[in-house]
Protein backbone atom coordinates (compact mmCIF):
# COMPACT_ATOMS: atom_id res chain seq x y z
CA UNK A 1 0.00 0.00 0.00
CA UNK A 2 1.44 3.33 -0.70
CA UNK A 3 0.58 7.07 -0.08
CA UNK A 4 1.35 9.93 -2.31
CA UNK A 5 1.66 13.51 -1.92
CA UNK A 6 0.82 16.26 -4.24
CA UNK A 7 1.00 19.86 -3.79
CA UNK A 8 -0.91 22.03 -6.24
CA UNK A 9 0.67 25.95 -6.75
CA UNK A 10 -1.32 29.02 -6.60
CA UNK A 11 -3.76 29.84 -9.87
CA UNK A 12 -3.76 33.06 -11.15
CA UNK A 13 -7.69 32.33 -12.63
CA UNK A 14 -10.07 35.15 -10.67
CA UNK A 15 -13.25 33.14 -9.62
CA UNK A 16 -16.02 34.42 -8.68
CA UNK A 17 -16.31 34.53 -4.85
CA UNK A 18 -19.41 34.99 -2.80
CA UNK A 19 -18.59 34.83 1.09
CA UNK A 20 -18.62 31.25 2.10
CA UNK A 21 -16.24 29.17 4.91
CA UNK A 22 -14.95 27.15 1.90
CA UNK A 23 -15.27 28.27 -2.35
CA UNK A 24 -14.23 26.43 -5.09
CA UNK A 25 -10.53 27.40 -6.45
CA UNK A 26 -7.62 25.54 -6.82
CA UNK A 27 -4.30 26.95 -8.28
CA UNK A 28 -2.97 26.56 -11.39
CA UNK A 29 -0.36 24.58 -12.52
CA UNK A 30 2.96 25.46 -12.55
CA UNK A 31 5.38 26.40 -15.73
CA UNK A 32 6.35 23.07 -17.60
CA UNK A 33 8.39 22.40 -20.85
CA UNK A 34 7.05 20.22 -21.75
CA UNK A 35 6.67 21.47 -26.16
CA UNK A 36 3.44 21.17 -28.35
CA UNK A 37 2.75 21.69 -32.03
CA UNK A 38 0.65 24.73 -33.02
CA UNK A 39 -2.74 22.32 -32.79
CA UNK A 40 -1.81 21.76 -28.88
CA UNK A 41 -1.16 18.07 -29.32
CA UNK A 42 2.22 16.26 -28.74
CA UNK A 43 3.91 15.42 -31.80
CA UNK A 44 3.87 11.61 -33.29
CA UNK A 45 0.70 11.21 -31.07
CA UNK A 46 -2.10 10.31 -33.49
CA UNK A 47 -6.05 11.24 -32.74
CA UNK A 48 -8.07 9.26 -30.81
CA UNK A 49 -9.45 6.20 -33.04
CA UNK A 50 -12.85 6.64 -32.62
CA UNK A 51 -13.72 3.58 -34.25
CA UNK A 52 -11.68 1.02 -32.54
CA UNK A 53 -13.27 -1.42 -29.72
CA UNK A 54 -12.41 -1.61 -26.29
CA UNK A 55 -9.92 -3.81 -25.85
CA UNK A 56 -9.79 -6.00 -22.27
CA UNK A 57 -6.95 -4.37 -20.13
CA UNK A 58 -4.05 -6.84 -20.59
CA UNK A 59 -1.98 -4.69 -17.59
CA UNK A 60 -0.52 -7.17 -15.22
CA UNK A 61 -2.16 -6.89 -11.65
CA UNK A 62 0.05 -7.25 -8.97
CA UNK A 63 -0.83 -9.87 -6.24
CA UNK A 64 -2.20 -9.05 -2.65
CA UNK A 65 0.77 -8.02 -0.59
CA UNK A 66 3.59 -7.21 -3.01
CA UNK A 67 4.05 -4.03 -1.79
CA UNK A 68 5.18 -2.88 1.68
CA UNK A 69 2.74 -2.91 3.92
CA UNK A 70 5.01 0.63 5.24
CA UNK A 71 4.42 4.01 4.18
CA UNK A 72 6.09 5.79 1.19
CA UNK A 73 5.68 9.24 0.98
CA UNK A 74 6.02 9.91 -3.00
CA UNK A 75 6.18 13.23 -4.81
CA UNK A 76 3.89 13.62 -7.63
CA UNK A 77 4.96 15.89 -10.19
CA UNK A 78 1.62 16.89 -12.22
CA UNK A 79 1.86 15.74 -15.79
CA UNK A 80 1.44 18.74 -18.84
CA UNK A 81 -1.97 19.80 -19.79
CA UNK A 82 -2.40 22.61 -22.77
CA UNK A 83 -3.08 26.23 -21.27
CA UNK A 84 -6.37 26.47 -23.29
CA UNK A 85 -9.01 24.48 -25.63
CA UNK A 86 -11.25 27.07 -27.92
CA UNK A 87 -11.17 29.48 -24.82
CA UNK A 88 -12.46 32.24 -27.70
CA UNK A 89 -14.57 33.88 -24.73
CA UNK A 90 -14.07 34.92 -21.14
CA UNK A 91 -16.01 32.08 -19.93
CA UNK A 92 -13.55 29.04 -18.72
CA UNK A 93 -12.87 27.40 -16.25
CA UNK A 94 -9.81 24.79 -15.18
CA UNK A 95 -9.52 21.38 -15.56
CA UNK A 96 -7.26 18.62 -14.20
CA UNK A 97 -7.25 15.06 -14.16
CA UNK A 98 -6.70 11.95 -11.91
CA UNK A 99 -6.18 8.26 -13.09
CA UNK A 100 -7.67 6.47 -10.03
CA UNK A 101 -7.70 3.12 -12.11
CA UNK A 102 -6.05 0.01 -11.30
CA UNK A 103 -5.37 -2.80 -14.03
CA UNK A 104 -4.21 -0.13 -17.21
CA UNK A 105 -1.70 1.16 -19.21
CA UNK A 106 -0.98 5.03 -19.01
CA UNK A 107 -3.96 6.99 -20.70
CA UNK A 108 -4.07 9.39 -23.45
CA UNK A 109 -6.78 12.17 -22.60
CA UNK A 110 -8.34 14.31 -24.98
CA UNK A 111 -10.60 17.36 -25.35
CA UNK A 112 -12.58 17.27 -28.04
CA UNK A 113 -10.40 15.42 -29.80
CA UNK A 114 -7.41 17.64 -28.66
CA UNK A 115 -4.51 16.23 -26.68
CA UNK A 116 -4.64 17.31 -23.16
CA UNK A 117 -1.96 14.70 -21.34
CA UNK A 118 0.08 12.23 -22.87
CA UNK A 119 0.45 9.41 -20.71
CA UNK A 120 -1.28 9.56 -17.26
CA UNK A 121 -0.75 6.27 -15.27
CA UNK A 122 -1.81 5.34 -11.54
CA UNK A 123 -1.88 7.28 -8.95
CA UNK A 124 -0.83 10.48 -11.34
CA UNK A 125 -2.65 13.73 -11.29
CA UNK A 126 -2.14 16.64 -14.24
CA UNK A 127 -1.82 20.55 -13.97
CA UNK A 128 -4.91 22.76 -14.26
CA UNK A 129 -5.82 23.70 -17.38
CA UNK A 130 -8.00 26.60 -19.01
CA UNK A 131 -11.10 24.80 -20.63
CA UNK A 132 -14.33 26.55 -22.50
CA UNK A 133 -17.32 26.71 -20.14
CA UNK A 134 -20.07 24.51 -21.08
CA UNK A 135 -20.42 20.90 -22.34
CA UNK A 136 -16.93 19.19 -23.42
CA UNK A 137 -16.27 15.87 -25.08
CA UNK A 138 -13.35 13.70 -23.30
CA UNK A 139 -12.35 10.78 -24.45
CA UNK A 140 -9.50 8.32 -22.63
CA UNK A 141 -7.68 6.10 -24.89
CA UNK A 142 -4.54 3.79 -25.14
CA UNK A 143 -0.63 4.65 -26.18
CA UNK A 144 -1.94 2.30 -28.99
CA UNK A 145 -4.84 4.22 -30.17
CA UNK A 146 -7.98 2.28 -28.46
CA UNK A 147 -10.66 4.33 -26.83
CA UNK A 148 -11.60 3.09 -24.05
CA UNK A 149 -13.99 5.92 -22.73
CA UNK A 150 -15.59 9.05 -24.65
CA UNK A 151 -17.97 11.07 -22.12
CA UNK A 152 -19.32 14.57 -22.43
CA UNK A 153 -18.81 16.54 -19.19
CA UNK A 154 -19.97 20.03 -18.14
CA UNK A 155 -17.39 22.47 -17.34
CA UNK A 156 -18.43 25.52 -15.06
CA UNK A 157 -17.67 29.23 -15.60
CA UNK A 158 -14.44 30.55 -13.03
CA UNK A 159 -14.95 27.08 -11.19
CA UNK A 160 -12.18 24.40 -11.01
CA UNK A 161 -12.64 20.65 -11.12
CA UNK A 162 -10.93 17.42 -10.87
CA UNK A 163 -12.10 14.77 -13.85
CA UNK A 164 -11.03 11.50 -11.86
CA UNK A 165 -10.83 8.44 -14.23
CA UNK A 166 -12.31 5.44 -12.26
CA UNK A 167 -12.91 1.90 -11.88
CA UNK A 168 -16.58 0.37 -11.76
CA UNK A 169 -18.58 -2.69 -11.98
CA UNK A 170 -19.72 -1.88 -15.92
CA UNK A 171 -15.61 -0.80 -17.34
CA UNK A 172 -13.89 2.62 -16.71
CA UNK A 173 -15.89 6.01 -16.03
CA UNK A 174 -15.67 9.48 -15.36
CA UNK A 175 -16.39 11.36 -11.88
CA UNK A 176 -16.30 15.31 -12.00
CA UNK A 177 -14.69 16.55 -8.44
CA UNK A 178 -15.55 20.41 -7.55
CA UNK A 179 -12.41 21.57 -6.42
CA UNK A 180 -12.17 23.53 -3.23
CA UNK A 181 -10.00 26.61 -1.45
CA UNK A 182 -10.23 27.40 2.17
CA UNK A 183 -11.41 30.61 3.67
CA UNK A 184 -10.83 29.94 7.18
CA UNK A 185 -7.50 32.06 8.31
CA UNK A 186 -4.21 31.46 8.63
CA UNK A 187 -4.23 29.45 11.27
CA UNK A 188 -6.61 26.67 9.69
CA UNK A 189 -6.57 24.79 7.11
CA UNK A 190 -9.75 22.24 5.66
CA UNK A 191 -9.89 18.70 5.09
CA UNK A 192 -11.68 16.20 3.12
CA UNK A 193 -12.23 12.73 2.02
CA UNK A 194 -12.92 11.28 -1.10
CA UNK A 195 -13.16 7.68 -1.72
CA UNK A 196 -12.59 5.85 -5.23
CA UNK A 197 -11.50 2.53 -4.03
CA UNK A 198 -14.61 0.04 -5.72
CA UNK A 199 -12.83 -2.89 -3.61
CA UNK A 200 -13.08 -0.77 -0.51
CA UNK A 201 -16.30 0.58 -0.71
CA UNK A 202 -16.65 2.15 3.09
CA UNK A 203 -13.37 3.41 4.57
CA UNK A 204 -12.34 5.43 7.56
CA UNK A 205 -9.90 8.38 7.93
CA UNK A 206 -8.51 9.68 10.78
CA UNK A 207 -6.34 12.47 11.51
CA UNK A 208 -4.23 12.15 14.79
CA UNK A 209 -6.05 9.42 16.73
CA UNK A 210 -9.68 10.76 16.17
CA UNK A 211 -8.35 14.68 16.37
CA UNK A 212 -10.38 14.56 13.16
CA UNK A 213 -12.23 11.67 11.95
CA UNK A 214 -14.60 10.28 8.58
CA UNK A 215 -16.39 7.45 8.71
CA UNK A 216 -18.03 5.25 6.34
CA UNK A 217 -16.82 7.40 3.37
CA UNK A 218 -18.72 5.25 0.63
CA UNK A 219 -17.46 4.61 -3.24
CA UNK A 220 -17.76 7.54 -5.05
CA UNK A 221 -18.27 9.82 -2.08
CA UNK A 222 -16.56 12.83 -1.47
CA UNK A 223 -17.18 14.52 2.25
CA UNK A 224 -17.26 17.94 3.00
CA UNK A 225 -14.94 19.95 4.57
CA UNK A 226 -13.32 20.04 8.14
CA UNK A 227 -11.63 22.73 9.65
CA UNK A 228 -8.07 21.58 10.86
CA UNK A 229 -5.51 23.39 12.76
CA UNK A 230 -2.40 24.41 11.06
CA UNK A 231 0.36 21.63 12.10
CA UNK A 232 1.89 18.19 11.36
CA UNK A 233 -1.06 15.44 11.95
CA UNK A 234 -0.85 11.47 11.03
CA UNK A 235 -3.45 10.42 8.49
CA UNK A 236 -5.08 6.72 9.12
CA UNK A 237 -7.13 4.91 6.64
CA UNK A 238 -8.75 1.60 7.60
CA UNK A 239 -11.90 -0.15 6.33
CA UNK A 240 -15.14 0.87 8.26
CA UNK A 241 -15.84 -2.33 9.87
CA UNK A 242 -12.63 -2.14 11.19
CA UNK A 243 -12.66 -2.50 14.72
CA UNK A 244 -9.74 -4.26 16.04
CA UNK A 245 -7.70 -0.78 15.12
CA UNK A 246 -5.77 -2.03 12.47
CA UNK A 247 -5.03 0.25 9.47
CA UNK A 248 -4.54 -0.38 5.66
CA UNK A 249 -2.03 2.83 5.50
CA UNK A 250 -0.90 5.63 7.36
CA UNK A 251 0.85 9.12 6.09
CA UNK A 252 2.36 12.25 7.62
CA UNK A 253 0.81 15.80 6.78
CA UNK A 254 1.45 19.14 7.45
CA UNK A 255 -1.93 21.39 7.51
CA UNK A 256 -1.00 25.00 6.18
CA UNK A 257 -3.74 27.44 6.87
CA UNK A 258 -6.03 29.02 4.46
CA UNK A 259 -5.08 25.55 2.26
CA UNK A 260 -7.41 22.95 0.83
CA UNK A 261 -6.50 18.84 1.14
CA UNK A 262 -8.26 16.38 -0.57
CA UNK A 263 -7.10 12.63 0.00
CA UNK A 264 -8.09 10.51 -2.53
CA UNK A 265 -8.35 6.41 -1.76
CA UNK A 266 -8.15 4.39 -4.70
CA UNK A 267 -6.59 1.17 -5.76
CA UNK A 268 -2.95 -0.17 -7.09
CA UNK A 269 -4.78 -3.44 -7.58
CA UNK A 270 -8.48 -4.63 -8.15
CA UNK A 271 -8.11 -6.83 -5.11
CA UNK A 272 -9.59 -6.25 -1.57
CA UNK A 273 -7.31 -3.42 0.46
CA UNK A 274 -4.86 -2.62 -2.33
CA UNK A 275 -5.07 0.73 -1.84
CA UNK A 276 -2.98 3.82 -2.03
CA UNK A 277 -4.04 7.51 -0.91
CA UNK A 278 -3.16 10.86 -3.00
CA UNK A 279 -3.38 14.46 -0.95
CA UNK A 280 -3.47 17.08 -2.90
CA UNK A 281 -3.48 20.72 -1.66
CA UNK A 282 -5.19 23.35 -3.15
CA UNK A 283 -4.04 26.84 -2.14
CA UNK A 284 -6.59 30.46 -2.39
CA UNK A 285 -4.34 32.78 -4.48
């Protein structure tokens, strides 16, 4: 099992912000150099085959237990996404994305047809970037050209979201994630849950021996908000009907004030408790 961290830098997008303990804002990515051609794909990556069929996932699984049953902190540098798809108008918003799926090969993710992120494998989560308001085609395919998902999603005006890519009983999906920013000082930050483990389906988090505590966080589910002192706090993840006090995972985290965390569950393997956990902070400009 194995934890990752993921620290998202300030955006420079100006939302709209009524008063409100928490508002949706996350920052933008920062600078990459990562080159494109003029279209805003990557070059020698053909479009997405729209005609191909899905092809059965021939990724090898790891078994039960192969990893360290220890905690690995990992930094996650956010892959490349294009600054801006047919942003002709003043109404975007920002997009990122999250491959929460166990059992594939990195994924190619479009926009309309438009390269966004070459290569996005477990556990990885991209930059921010700008998108068109309104309805947008994505569609997540193969280094080899399958498709293995085209859904239309609904981007929102000076709003930020997280497009996870997830596992579920009927093949791969998409779940749209309103990202957050805290507005509670400098001295507190806000935490929350969200749980895309389908092998886990009702997990339990705790900060700092019940300091700050979610339970039954269900598949699919993402909690709202608690406010957390600033400080460094031990993160515990166990399945609900856990009672013997045994946990899956545990991580170190530092709470910054005015600073949004999101831990993600989801799975390295499509067996019981094969999870790992992402937290990614989201800081108000």
């Amino acid at each position: 099992m194995e934890s990752l961290f993921y620290m998202q830098n300030d955006t420079e997008m100006e939302p709209n912000m009524p008063p409100a303990p928490e508002e949706d804002e996350s920052q933008a990515a920062e600078e990459n150099g990562n080159k494109t051609d003029e279209t805003g794909g990557e070059p020698g990556v053909p479009p997405p085959n729209m005609e191909t069929e899905q092809p059965v996932p021939n990724y090898p699984l790891p078994e039960a237990g192969s990893e360290s049953t220890g905690t690995s902190i990992i930094t996650v540098f956010p892959k490349p996404i294009i600054p801006c798809y047919f942003c002709g108008t003043d109404q975007n918003g920002l997009v990122r994305f999250l491959n929460a799926v166990a059992g594939y090969n990195p994924f190619l993710i479009y926009i309309n047809n438009q390269l966004a992120v070459n290569g996005l494998s477990n556990g990885e989560i991209s930059q921010h970037g700008r998108v068109s308001a309104g309805d947008q085609t994505i569609t997540i395919g193969g280094q080899a050209g399958y498709v293995y998902l085209e859904k239309k999603i609904t981007v929102p005006i000076d709003r930020a979201i997280t497009v996870a890519i997830i596992n579920t009983d009927h093949g791969l999906d998409l779940m749209v994630i309103l990202d957050m920013y805290c507005n509670a000082g400098i001295n507190t930050g806000c935490f929350r849950v969200c749980n895309l483990s389908i092998t886990n389906q009702g997990v339990r988090v705790i900060l700092n021996g019940q300091n700050v505590a979610f339970f039954d966080v269900n598949y699919m589910q993402v909690t709202s908000f608690q406010y957390v002192s600033t400080g460094f706090y031990m993160v515990s993840v166990s399945n609900n009907n856990t009672h013997s006090g045994s946990f899956l995972l545990t991580s170190d985290i530092y709470i910054r004030g005015n600073a949004s965390y999101t831990l993600y569950v989801f799975n390295w393997s499509n067996v019981e408790d094969a999870i790992r956990i992402l937290i990614v902070e989201d800081r108000r400009p």
